[in-house]
Every structure is written in structure tokens, then in C-alpha cells.
Protein backbone atom coordinates (compact mmCIF):
# COMPACT_ATOMS: atom_id res chain seq x y z
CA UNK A 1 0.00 0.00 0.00
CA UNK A 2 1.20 3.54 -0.27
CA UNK A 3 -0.29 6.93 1.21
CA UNK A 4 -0.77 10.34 -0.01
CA UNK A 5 1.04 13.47 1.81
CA UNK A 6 -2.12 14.13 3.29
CA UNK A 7 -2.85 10.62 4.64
CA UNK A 8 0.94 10.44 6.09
CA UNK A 9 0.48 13.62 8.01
CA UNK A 10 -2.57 13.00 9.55
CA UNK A 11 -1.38 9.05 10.67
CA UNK A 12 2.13 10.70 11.98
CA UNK A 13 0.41 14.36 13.65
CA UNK A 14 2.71 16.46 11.51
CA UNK A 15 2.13 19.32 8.79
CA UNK A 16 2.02 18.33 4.95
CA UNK A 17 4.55 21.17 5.11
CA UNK A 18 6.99 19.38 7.85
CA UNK A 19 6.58 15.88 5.35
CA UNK A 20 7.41 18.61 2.09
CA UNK A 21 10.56 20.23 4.30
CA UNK A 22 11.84 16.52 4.84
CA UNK A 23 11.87 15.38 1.09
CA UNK A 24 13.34 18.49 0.33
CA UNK A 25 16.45 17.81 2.32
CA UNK A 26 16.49 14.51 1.71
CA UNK A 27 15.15 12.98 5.13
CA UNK A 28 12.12 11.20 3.75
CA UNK A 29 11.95 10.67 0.33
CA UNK A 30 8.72 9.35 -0.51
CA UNK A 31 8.98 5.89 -2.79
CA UNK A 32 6.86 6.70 -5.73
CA UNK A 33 4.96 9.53 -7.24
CA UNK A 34 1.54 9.28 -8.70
CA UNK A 35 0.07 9.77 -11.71
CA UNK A 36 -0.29 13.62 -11.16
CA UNK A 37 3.45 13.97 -9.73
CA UNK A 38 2.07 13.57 -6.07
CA UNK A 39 4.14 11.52 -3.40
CA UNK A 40 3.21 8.35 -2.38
CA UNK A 41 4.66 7.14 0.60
CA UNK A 42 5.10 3.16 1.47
CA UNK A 43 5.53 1.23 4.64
CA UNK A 44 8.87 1.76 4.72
CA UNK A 45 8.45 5.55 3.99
CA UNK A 46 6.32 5.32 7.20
CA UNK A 47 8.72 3.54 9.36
CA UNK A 48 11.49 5.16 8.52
CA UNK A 49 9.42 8.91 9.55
CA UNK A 50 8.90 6.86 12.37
CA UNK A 51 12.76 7.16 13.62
CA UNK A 52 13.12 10.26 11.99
CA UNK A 53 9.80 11.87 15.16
CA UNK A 54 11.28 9.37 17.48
CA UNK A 55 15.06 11.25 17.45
CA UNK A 56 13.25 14.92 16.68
CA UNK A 57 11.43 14.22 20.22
CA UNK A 58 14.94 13.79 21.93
CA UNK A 59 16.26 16.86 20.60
CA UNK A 60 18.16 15.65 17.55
CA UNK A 61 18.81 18.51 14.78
CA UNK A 62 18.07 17.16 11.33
CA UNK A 63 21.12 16.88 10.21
CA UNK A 64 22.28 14.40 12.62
CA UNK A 65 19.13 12.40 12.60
CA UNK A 66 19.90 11.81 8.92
CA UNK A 67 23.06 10.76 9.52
CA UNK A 68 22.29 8.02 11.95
CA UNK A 69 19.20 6.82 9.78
CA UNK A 70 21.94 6.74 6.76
CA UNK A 71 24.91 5.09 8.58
CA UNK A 72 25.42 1.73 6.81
CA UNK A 73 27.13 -0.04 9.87
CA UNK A 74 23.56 0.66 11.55
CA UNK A 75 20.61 -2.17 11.45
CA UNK A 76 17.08 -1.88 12.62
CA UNK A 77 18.06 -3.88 15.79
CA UNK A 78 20.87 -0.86 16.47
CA UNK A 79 18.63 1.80 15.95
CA UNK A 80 16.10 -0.12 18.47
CA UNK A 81 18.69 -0.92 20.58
CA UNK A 82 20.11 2.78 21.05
CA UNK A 83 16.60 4.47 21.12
CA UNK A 84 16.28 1.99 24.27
CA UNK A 85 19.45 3.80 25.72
CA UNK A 86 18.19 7.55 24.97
CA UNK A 87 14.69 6.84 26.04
CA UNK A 88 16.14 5.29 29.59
CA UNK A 89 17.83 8.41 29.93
CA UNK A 90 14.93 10.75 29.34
CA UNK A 91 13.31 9.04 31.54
CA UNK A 92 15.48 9.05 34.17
CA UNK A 93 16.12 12.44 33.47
CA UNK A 94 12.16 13.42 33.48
CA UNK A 95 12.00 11.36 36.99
CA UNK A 96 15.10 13.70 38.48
CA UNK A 97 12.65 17.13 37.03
CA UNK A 98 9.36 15.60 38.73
CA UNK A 99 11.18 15.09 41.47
CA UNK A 100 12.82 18.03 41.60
CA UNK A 101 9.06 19.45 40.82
CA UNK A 102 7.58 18.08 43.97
CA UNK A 103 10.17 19.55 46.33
CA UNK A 104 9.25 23.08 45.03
CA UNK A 105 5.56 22.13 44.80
CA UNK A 106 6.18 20.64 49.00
CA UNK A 107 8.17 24.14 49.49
CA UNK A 108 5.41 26.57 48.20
CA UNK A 109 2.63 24.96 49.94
CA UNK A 110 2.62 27.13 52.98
CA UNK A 111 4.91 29.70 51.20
CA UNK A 112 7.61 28.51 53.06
CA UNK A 113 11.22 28.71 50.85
CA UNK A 114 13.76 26.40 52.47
CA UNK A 115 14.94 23.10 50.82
CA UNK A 116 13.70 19.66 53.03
CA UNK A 117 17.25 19.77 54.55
CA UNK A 118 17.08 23.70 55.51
CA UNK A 119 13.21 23.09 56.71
CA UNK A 120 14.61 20.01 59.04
CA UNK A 121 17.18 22.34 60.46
CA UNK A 122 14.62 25.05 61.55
CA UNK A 123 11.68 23.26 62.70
CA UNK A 124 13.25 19.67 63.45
CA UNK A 125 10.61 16.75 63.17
CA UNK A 126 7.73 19.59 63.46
CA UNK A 127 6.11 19.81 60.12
CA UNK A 128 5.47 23.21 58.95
CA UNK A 129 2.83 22.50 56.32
CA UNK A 130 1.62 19.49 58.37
CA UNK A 131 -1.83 20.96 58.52
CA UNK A 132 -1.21 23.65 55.15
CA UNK A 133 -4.65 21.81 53.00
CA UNK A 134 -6.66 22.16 56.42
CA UNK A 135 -5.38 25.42 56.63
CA UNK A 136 -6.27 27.16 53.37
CA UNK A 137 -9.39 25.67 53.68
CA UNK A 138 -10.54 27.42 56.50
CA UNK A 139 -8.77 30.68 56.00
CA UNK A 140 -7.66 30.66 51.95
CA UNK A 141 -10.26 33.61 51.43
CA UNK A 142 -8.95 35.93 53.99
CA UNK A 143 -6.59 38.94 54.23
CA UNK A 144 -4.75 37.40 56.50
CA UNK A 145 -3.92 34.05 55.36
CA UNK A 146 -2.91 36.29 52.02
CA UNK A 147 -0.52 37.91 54.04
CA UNK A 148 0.67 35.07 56.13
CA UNK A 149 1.48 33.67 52.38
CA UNK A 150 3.04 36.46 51.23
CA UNK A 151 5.79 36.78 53.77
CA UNK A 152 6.56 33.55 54.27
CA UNK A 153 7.76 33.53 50.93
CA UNK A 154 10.41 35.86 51.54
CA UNK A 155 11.73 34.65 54.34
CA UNK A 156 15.29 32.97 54.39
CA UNK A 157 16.34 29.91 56.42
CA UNK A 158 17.88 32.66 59.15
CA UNK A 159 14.63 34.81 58.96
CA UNK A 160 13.01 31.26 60.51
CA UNK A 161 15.48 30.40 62.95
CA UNK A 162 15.08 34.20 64.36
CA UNK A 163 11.19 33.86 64.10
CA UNK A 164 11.68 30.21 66.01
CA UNK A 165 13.92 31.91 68.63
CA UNK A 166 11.21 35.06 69.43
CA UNK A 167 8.43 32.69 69.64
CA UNK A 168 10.39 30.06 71.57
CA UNK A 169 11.18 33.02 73.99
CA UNK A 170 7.20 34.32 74.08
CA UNK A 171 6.33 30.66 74.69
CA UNK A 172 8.94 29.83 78.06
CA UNK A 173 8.03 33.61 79.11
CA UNK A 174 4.77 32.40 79.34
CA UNK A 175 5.36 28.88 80.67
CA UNK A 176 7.79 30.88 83.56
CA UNK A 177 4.61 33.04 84.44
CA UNK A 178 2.45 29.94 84.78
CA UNK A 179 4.88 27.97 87.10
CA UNK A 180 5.64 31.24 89.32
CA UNK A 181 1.48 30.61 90.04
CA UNK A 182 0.62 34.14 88.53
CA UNK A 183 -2.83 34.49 87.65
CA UNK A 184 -4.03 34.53 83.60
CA UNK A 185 -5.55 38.47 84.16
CA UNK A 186 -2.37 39.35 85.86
CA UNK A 187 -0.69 42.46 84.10
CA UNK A 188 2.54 40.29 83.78
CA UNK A 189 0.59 37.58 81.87
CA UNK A 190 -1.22 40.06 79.83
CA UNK A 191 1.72 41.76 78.59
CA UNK A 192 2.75 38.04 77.67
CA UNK A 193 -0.20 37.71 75.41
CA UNK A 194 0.12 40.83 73.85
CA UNK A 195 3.59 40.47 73.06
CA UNK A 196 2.61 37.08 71.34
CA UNK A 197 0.04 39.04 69.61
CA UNK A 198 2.54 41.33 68.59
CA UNK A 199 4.76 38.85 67.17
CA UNK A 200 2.40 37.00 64.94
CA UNK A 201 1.63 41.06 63.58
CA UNK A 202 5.46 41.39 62.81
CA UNK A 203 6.08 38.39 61.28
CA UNK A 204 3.19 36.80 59.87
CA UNK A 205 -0.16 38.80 59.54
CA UNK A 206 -2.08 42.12 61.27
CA UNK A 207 -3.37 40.38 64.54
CA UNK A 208 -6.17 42.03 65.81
CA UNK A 209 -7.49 41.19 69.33
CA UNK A 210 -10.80 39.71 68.13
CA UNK A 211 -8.63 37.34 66.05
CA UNK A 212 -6.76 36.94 68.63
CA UNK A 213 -8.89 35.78 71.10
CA UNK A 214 -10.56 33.18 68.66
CA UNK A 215 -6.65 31.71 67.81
CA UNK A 216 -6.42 31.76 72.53
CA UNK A 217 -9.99 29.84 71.89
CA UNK A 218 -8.19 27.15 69.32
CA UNK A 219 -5.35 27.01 71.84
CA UNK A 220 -7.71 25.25 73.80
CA UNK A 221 -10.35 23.43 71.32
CA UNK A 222 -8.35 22.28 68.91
CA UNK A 223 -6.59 18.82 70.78
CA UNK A 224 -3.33 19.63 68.38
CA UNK A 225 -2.98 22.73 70.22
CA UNK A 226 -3.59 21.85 73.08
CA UNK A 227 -1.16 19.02 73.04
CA UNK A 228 1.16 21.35 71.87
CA UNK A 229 1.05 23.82 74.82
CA UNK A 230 0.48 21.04 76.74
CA UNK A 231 4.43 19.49 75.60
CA UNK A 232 5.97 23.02 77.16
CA UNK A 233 4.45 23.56 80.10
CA UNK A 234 1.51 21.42 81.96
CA UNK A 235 -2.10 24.13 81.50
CA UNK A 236 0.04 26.37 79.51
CA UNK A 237 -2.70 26.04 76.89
CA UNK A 238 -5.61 26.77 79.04
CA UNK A 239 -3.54 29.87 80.57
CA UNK A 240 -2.36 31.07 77.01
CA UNK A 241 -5.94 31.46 76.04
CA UNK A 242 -7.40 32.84 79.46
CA UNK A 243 -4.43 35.75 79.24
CA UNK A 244 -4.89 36.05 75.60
CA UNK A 245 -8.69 37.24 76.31
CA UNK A 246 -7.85 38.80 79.74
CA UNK A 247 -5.45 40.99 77.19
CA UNK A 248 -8.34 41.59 75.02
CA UNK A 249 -10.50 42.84 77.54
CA UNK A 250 -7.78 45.00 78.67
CA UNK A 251 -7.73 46.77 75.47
CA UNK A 252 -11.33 47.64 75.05
């Protein structure tokens, strides 16, 4: 059997143009010619556009693709035999990219910049984006998840250790208050909560009191939190949220 430019094009998903381009240099030469002066391409014609799309997908100028079509020490068993070889290495090079992918996909998720290695190093076995699907459901549409977002992304493996460090120092402020027995309303423990409102404004999003008070209520609702608090100081949790809204009451 033999085809028409049109047919060939259509069977292969190139342009008549692309098939015109390759007899013109001598690529694919099509077998026969009708009547009319058309090319008619055969089997072979077919197979042999076969190799020449197989090496244009890996990258291979014209020029050379001819050449290894042409070369007389190569058999159909070679060419098979070395499109094997390339195609392994795509692939394994495709696997290294979607790899390579994922890690930036894993890094983005909360906004958060750091390799896997830098992220171990700031936050140790704690997961940053542990909860990041639960969390942009439930906040996504606000201002301030926007912002949370938005600086996180700039923020450098240092810029987290420091954050770490301030909030590590809020949190045993706070666990110091408990243990000394001072009360949640006291002004010591309210100044406690307002600096850790303060922090989450400088680093992370505009904190108002009302929001505030209903992250002191999650503190103590939410069992994650709790167990949280819980793993610095025994009731920290319950006393983070009671001088949280004894600080909000404060300021009204």
C-alpha cells in the first residue's frame, strides 16, 4: 500500500509542510509519485518517519538524525537498541525534574522557601505544612492568610530560625509566668499575650485582638494545640488562652 502526503500527516500528527521540508532535504523521500506527480509514501516511507519523530522528540537537529538513519554499519536492531538507551535516559532524566518538581511544589505549599534539609534544620521533626490543606481551607479567602502567604515567601532559612527563637522566647516567658502561680488576668501575663500578639503582627499577619482571642480559643479546642502547649508547660494552653482574652479585655 502507499499513502498520499495528506494521509501520512494526519497518521504521523505532523504538517504536509513538515513531510514537504523533509523530502526536500532529503530525510524522507517518498517511494513513488503518482500519476499527477504527487508523493506516495510506502511502509517503509512510514517507518522510517517513524525514527526520523522518534530522534526529533529527543532533541536531535536534522542533520544528525539523517546521519544516523543513513549510517550503513547501523541495522534496525541498532537503531532499536540505542533508542532503548536515549529513552532510559529521558526518563530518568524526566523522573530527576518531577522530582525536583515536587520539592518546590512541597516548598510553596505554605509559602515557606527552604529546601527539606534547611526546613529540618529550623523546625526539626515539626512539620510546617503538616496541617497547610486544612489550613487554606478554613482561611484561603482571607486577608490574612494572604498575608501570612506572602511573607513567608520571603523569608530565608535565618529569617526562621530568628522567628523560632522570638516565639520560643514568648512561649517559656509564658510557661515561667504559669509555674511562678501568677494568675491569667495578671498584668505580667497580659503583657505576655500581647507580646505574642505582637509577634504574629510582625512576622506573619495584622493580629487584631478579636482574632486573637478566637486563635487563645483554638489554643484550647483544637486537641493539636492543646497538646502542643500542653508538651511546654503542663495548662500552659488553658492559661495562654485565658491571658490572651484577659489581654483583650484590657484593650477595650
Amino acid at each position: 500500500m502507499d499513502y498520499s502526503v495528506g494521509q501520512v500527516a494526519g497518521f504521523a500528527g505532523v504538517t504536509v509542510r513538515t513531510l514537504h521540508h523533509y523530502d526536500e532535504i532529503g530525510l524522507l523521500v517518498p517511494s513513488g509519485r503518482s500519476h499527477a506527480g504527487h508523493r506516495r509514501y510506502s511502509d517503509t516511507d512510514l517507518d522510517r518517519l517513524q525514527q526520523v519523530l522518534f530522534y526529533r522528540e529527543l532533541g536531535f537537529p536534522l542533520d544528525e538524525v539523517a546521519s544516523l538513519l543513513d549510517d550503513p554499519d547501523t541495522n534496525p536492531q541498532e537503531h532499536l537498541r540505542r533508542q532503548h538507551e536515549l529513552l532510559t535516559a529521558r526518563i530518568h532524566k524526566l523522573q530527576e525534574m518531577a522530582a525536583a518538581v515536587e520539592t518546590a511544589m512541597e516548598a510553596k505549599k505554605m509559602g515557606i522557601n527552604l529546601t527539606p534539609e534547611e526546613k529540618f534544620e529550623v523546625f526539626g521533626d515539626q512539620d510546617p505544612e503538616q496541617y497547610a490543606e486544612e489550613v487554606e481551607r478554613r482561611w484561603g479567602d482571607t486577608d490574612a492568610y494572604r498575608e501570612a502567604q506572602r511573607r513567608a515567601g520571603s523569608y530565608t532559612k535565618d529569617d526562621w530560625k530568628r522567628i523560632n527563637d522570638e516565639l520560643n522566647a514568648v512561649h517559656a516567658h509564658m510557661g515561667d509566668l504559669l509555674d511562678r502561680g501568677l494568675a491569667a488576668d495578671s498584668a505580667e501575663a497580659m503583657d505576655g499575650a500581647e507580646e505574642h500578639r505582637r509577634f504574629i503582627t510582625r512576622h506573619h499577619y495584622e493580629c487584631s485582638h478579636e482574632l486573637h482571642s478566637c486563635l487563645g480559643e483554638m489554643y484550647v479546642s483544637d486537641e493539636r494545640f492543646t497538646a502542643f502547649y500542653e508538651a511546654i508547660r503542663p495548662g500552659l494552653a488553658v492559661f495562654m488562652r485565658d491571658a490572651i482574652l484577659a489581654n483583650a479585655a484590657r484593650s477595650s
